[in-house]
C-alpha atoms as a PDB file:
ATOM      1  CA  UNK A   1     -18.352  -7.812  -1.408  1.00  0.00           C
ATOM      2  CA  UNK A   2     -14.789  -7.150   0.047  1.00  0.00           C
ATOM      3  CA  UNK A   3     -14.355  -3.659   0.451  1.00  0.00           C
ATOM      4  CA  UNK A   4     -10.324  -2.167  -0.125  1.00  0.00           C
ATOM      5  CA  UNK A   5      -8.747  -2.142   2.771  1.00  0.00           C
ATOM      6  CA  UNK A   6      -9.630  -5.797   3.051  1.00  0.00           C
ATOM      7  CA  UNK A   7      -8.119  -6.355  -0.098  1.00  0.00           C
ATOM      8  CA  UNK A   8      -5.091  -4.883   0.923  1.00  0.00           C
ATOM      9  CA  UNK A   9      -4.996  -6.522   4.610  1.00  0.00           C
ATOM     10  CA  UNK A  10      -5.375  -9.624   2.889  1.00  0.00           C
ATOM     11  CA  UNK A  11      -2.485  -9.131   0.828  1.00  0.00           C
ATOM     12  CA  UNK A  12      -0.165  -7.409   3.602  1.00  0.00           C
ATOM     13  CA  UNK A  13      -0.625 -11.080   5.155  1.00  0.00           C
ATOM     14  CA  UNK A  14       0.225 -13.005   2.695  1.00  0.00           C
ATOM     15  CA  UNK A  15       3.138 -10.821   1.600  1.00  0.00           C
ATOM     16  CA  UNK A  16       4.287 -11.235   5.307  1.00  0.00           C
ATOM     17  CA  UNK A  17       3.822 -14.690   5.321  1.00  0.00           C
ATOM     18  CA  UNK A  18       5.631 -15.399   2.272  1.00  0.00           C
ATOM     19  CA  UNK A  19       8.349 -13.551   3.881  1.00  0.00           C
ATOM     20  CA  UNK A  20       8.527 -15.886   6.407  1.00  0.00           C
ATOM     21  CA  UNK A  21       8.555 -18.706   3.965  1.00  0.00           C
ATOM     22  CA  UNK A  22      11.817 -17.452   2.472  1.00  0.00           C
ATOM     23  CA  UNK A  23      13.173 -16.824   5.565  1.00  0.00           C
ATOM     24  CA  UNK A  24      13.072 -20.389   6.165  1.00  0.00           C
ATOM     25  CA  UNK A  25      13.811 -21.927   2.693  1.00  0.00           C
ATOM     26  CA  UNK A  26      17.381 -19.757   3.151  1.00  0.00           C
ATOM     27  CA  UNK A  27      18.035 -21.038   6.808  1.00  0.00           C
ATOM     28  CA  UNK A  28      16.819 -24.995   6.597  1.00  0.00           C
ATOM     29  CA  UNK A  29      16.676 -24.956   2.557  1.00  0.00           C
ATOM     30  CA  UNK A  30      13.567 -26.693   2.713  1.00  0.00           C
ATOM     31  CA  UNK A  31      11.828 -26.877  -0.608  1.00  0.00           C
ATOM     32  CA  UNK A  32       8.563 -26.936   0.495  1.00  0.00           C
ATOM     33  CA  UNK A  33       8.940 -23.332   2.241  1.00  0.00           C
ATOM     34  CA  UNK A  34       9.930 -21.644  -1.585  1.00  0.00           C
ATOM     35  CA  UNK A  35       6.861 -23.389  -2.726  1.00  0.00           C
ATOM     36  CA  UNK A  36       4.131 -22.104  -0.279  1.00  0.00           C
ATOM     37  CA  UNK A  37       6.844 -18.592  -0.163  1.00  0.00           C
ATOM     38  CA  UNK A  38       5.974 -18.281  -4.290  1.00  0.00           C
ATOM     39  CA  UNK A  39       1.946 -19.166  -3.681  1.00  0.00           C
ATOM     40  CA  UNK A  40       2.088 -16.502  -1.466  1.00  0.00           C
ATOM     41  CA  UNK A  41       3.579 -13.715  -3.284  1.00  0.00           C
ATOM     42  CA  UNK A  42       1.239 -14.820  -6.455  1.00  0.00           C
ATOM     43  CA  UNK A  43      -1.929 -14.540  -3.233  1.00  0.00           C
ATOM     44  CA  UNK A  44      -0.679 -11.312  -2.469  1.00  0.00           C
ATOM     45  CA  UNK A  45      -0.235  -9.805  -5.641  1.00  0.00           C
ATOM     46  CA  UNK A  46      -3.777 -10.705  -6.836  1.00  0.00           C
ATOM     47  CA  UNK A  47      -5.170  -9.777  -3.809  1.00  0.00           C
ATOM     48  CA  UNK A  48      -3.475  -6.074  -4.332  1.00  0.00           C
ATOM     49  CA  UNK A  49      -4.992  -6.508  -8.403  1.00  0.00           C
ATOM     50  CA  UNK A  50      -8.457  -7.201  -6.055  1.00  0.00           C
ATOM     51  CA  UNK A  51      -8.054  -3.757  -4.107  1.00  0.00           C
ATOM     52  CA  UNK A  52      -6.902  -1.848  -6.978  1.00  0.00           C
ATOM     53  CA  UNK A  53     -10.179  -2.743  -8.935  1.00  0.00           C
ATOM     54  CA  UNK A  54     -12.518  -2.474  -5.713  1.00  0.00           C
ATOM     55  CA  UNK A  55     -14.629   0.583  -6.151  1.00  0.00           C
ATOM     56  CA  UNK A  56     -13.094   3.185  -3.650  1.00  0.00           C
ATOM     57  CA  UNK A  57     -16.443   2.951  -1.313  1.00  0.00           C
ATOM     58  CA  UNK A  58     -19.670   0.886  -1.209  1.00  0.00           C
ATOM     59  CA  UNK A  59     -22.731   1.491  -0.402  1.00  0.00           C
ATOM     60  CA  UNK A  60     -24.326  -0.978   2.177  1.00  0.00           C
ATOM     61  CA  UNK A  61     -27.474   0.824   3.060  1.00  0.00           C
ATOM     62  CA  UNK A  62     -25.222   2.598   5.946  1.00  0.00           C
ATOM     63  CA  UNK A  63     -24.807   6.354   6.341  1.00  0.00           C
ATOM     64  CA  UNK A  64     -21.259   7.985   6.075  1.00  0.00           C
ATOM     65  CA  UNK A  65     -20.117   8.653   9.683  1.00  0.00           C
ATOM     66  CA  UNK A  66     -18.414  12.039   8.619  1.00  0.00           C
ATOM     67  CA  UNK A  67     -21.996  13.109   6.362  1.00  0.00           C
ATOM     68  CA  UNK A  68     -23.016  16.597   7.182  1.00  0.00           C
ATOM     69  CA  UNK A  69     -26.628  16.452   8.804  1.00  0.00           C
ATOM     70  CA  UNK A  70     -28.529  19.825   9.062  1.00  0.00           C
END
């Protein structure tokens, strides 16, 4: 399972490489960059639904590096 700031890497991509798609459907007007520019918002935006509803942390069996040890 994902944890959050997966989730929300995963979407910083695809926001930035929708960016990039727009950037190039307004300087060659290529239709095919709005397309992959929209898939790529919708990526991101689910993605950031993902992160939102990922449990802040998970337990994998793996002690806390900041737990207090007496």
């Amino acid at each position: 399972m994902m944890t959050r700031r997966l989730w929300l890497g995963l979407a910083v991509v695809y926001t930035c490489t929708a960016v990039v798609q727009l950037y190039l459907l307004g300087s060659t007007g290529a239709v095919w960059a709005g397309t992959l520019a929209a898939v790529g918002f919708v990526a991101a935006f689910l993605c950031f639904l993902a992160a939102w509803k990922a449990p802040k942390r998970e337990r994998d069996g793996t002690r806390e590096i900041d737990s207090h040890r007496p």
